[in-house]
C-alpha atoms as a PDB file:
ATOM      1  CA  UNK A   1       0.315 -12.330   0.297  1.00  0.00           C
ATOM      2  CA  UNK A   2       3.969 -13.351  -0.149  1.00  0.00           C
ATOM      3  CA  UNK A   3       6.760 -14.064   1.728  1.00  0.00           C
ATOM      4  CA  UNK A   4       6.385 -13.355   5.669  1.00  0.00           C
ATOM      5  CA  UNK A   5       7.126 -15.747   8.109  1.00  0.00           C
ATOM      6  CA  UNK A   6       6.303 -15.636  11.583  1.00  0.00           C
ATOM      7  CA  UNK A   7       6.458 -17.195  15.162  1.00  0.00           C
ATOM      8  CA  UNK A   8       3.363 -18.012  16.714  1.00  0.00           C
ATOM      9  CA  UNK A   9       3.545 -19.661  19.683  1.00  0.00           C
ATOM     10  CA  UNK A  10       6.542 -20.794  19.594  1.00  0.00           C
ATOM     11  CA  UNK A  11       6.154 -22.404  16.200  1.00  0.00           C
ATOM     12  CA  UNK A  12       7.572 -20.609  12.684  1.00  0.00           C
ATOM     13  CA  UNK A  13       4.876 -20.388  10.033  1.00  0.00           C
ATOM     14  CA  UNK A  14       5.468 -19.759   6.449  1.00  0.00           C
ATOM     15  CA  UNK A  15       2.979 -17.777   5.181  1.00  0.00           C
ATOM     16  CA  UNK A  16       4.165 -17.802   1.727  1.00  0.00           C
ATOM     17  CA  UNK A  17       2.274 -21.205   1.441  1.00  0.00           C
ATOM     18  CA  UNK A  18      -0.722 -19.655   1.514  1.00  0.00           C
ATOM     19  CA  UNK A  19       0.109 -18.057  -2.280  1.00  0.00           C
ATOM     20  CA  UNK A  20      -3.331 -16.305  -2.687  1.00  0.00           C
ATOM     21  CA  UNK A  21      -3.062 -14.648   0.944  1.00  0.00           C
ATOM     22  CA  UNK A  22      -4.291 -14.797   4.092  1.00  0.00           C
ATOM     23  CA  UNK A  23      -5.618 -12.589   7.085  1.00  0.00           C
ATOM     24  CA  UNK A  24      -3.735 -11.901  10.490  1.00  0.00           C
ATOM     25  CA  UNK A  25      -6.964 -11.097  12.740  1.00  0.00           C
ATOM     26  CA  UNK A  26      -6.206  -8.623  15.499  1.00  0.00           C
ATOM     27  CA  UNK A  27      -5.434 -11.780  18.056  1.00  0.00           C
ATOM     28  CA  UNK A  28      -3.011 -12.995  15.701  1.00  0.00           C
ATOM     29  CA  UNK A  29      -1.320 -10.191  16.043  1.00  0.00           C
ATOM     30  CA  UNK A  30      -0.978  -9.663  19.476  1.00  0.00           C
ATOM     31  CA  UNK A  31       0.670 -12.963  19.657  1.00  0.00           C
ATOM     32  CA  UNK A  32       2.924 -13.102  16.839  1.00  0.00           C
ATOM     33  CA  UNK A  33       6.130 -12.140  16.035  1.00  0.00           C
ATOM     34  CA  UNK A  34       7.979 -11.691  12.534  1.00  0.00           C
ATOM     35  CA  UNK A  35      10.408 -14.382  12.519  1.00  0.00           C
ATOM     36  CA  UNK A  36      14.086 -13.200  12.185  1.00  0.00           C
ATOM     37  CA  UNK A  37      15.035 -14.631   9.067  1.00  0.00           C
ATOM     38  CA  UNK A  38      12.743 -13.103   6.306  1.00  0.00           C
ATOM     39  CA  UNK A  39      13.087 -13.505   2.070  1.00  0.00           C
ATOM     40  CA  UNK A  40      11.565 -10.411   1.522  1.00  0.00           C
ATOM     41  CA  UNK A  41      13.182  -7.651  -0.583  1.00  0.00           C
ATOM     42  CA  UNK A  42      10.379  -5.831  -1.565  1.00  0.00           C
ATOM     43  CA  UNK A  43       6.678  -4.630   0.763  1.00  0.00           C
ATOM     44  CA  UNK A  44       4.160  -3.451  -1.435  1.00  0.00           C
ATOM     45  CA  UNK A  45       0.956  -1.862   0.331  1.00  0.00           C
ATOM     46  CA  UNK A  46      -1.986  -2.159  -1.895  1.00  0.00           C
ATOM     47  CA  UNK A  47      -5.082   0.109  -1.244  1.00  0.00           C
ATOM     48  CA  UNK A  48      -7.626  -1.432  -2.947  1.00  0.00           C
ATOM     49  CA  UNK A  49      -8.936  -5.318  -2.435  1.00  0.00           C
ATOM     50  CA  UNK A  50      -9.827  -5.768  -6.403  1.00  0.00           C
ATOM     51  CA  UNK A  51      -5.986  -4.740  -6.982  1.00  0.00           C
ATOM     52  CA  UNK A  52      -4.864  -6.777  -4.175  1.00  0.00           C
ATOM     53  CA  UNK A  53      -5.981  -9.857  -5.239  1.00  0.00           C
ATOM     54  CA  UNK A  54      -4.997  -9.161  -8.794  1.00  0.00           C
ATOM     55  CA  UNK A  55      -1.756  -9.348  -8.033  1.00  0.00           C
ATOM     56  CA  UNK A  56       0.163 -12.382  -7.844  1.00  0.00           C
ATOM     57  CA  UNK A  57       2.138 -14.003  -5.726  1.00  0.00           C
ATOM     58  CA  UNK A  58       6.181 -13.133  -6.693  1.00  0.00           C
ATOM     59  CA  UNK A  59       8.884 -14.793  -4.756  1.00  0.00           C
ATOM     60  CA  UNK A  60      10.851 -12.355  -2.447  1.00  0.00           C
ATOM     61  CA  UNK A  61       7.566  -9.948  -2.440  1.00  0.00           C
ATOM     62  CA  UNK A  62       5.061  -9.051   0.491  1.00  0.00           C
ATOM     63  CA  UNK A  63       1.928  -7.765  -0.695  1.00  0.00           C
ATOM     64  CA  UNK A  64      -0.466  -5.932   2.001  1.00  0.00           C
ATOM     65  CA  UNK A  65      -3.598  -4.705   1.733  1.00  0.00           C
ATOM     66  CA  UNK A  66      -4.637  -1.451   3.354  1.00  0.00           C
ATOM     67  CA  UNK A  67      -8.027  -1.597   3.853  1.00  0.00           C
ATOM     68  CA  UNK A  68      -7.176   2.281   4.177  1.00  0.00           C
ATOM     69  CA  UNK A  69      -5.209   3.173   6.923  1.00  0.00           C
ATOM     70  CA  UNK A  70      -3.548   0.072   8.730  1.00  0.00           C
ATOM     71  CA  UNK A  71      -5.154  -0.138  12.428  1.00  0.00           C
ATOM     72  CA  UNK A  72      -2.666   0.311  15.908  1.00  0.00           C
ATOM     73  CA  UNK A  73      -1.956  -3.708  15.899  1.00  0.00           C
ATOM     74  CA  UNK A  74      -1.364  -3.535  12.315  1.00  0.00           C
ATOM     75  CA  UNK A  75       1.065  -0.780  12.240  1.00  0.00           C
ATOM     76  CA  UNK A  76       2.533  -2.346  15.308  1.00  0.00           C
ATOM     77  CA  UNK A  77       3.297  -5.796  13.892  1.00  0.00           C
ATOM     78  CA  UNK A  78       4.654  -3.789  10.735  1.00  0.00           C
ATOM     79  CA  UNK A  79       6.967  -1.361  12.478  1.00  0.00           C
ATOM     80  CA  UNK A  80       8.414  -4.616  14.151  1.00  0.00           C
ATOM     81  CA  UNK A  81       8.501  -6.217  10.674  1.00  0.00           C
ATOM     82  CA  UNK A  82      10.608  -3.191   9.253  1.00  0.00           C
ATOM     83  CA  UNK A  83      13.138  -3.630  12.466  1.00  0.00           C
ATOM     84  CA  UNK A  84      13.881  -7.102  11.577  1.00  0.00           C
ATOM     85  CA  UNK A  85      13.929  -6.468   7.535  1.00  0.00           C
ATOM     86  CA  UNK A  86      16.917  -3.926   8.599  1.00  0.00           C
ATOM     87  CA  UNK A  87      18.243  -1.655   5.059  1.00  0.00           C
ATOM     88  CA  UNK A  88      17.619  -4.386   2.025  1.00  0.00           C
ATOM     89  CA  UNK A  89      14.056  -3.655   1.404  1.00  0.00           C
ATOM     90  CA  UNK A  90      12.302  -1.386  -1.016  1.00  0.00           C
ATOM     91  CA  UNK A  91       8.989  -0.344   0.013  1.00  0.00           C
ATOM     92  CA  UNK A  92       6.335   0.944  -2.704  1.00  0.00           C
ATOM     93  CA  UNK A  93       2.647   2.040  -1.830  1.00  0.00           C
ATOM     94  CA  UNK A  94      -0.213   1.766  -4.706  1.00  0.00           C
ATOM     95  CA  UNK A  95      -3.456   3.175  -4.342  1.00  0.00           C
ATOM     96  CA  UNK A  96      -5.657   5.636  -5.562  1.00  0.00           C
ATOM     97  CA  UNK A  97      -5.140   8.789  -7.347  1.00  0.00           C
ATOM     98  CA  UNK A  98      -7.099  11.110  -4.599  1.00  0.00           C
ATOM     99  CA  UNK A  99      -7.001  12.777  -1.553  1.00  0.00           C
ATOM    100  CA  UNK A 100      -7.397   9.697   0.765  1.00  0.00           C
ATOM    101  CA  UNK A 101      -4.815   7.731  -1.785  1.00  0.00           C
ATOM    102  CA  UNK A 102      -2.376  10.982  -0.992  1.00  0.00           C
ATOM    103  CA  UNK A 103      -3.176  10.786   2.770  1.00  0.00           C
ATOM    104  CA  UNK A 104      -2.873   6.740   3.105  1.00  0.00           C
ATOM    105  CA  UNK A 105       0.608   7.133   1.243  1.00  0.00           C
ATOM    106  CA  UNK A 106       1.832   9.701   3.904  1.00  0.00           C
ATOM    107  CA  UNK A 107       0.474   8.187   6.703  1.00  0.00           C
ATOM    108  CA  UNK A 108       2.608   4.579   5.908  1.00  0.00           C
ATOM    109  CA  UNK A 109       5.477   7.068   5.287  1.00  0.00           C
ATOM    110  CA  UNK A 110       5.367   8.981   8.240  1.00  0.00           C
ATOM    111  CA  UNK A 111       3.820   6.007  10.733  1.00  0.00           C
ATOM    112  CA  UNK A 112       5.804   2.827   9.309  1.00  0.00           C
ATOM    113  CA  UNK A 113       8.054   2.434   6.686  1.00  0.00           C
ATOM    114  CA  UNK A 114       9.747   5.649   6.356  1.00  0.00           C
ATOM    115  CA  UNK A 115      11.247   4.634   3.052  1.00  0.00           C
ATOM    116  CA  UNK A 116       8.043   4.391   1.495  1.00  0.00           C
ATOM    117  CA  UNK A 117       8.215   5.389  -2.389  1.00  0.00           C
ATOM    118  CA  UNK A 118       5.106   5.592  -4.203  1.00  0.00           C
ATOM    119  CA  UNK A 119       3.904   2.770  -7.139  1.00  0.00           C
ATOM    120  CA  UNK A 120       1.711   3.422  -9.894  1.00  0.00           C
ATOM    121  CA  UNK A 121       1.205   6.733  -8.328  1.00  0.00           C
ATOM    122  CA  UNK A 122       2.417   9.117 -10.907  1.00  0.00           C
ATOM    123  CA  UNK A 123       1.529  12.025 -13.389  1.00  0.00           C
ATOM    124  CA  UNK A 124       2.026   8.548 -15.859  1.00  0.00           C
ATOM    125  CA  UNK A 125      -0.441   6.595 -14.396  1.00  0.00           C
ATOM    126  CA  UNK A 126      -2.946   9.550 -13.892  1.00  0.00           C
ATOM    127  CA  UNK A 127      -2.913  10.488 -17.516  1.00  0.00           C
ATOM    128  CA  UNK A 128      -2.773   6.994 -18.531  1.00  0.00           C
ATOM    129  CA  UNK A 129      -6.703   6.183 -16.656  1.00  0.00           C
ATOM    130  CA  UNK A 130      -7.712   9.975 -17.219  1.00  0.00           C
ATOM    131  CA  UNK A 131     -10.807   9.014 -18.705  1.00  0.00           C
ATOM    132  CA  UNK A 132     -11.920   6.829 -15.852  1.00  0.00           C
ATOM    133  CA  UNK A 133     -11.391   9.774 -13.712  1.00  0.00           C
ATOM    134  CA  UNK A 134     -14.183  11.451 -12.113  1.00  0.00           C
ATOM    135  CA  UNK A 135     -14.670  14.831 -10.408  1.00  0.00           C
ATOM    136  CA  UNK A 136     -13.362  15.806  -6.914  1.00  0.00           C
ATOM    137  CA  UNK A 137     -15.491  17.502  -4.422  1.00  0.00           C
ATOM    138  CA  UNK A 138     -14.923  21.169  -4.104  1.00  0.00           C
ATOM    139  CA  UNK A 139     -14.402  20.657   0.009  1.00  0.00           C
ATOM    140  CA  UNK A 140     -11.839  17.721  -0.942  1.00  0.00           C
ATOM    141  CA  UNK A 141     -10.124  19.811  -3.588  1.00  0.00           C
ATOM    142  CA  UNK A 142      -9.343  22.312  -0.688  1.00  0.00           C
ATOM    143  CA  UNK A 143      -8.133  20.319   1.309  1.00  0.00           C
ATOM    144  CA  UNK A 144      -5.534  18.200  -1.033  1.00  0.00           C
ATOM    145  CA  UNK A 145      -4.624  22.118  -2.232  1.00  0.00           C
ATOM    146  CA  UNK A 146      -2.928  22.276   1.111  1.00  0.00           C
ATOM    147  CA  UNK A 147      -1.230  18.890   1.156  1.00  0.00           C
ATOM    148  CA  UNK A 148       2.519  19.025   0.253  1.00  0.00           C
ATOM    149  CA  UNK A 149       4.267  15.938  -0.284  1.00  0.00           C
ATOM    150  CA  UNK A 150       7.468  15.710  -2.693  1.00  0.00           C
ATOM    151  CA  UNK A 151       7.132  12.229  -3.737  1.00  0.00           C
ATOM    152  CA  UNK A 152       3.511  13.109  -5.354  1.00  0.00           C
ATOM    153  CA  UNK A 153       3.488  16.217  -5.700  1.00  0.00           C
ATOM    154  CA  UNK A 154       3.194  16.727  -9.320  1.00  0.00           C
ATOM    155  CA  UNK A 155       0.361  14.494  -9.166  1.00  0.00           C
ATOM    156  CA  UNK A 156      -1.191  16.340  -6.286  1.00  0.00           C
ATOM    157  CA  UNK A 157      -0.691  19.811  -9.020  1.00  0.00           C
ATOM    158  CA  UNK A 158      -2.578  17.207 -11.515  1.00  0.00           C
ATOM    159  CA  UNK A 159      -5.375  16.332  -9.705  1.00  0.00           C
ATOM    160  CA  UNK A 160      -5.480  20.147  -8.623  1.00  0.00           C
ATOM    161  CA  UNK A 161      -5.259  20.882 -11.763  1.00  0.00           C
ATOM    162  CA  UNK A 162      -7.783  18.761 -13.570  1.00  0.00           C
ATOM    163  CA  UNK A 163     -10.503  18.706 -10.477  1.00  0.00           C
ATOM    164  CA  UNK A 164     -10.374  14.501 -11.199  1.00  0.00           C
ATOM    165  CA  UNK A 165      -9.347  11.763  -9.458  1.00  0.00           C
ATOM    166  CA  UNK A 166      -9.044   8.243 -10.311  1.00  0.00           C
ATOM    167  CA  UNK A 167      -9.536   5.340  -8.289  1.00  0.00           C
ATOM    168  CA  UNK A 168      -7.185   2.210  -7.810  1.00  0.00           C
ATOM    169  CA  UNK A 169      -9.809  -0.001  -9.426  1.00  0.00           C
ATOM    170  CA  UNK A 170     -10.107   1.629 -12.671  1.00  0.00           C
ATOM    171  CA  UNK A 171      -6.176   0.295 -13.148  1.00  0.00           C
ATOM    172  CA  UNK A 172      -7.764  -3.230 -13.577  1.00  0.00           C
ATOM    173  CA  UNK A 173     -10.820  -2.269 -16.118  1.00  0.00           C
ATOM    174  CA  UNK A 174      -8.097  -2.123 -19.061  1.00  0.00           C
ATOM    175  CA  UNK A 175      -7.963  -5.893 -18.668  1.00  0.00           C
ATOM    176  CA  UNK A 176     -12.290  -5.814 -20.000  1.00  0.00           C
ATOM    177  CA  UNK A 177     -11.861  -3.413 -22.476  1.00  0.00           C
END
């Protein structure tokens, strides 16, 4: 959702049309290309579909959704994306406030857009939701013991430290209440 355009075919398309989003199937992109001239300042990966589609369309923005971790065509269009974007782009991941949130985060980092920084991902955010949170699994707590990661780690401590987490989706229930 946002601004991404791309040659397919030989033909530009401006996504941004499409203001509530679309979906690149895996044939899609195989063929396409991101076009070289781009308005995008800012990529924001989104986790969660419920959040993704909450948030609106904002000129100059790229919104993707996740779906968990991005498949091999996915990360291969992106990493080809992030070429053509060059240094002017800020990159933010949101998602949830647990082990696979932590791991999805690092994985973007590490596999696509190494100057990921995290968004609504914070001590902040986790005490803010706190009472939607809901208890880890001892096995999972183990595991995100062992994670180190200096953009989240005080929330990693948190979550450690509380034996919560807090999904993505509990962001939008304030909006009910």
């Amino acid at each position: 959702k946002g601004n991404l355009n791309i040659i397919l075919e030989g033909k530009e398309v401006d996504l941004s049309l499409l203001t509530y989003g679309t979906v690149l199937n895996s044939e899609t992109l195989k063929k396409a290309e991101p076009a070289s001239k781009q308005r995008i300042k800012k990529i924001i990966t989104v986790e969660n579909k419920a959040n993704f589609v909450s948030m609106p369309y904002e000129e100059g923005t790229l919104l993707l959704f996740t779906h968990g971790f991005f498949s091999p065509l996915e990360r291969d269009f992106l990493k080809r994306l992030e070429r053509v974007l060059g240094e002017n782009v800020t990159y933010f991941h949101t998602g949830d406030l647990d082990y696979g949130g932590i791991r999805i985060f690092q994985y973007i980092r590490r596999e696509i857009f190494p100057k990921l920084r995290p968004f609504q991902m914070s001590v902040e955010q986790y005490r803010k939701y706190e009472y939607n949170a809901i208890e880890i699994e001892t096995s999972t707590l183990e595991k995100l013991k062992k994670i180190k990661e200096p953009l989240l780690q005080d929330l990693i401590d948190l979550i450690c430290e509380k034996k919560k987490v807090i999904e993505q989706e509990s962001f939008l229930m304030e909006h009910f209440v």
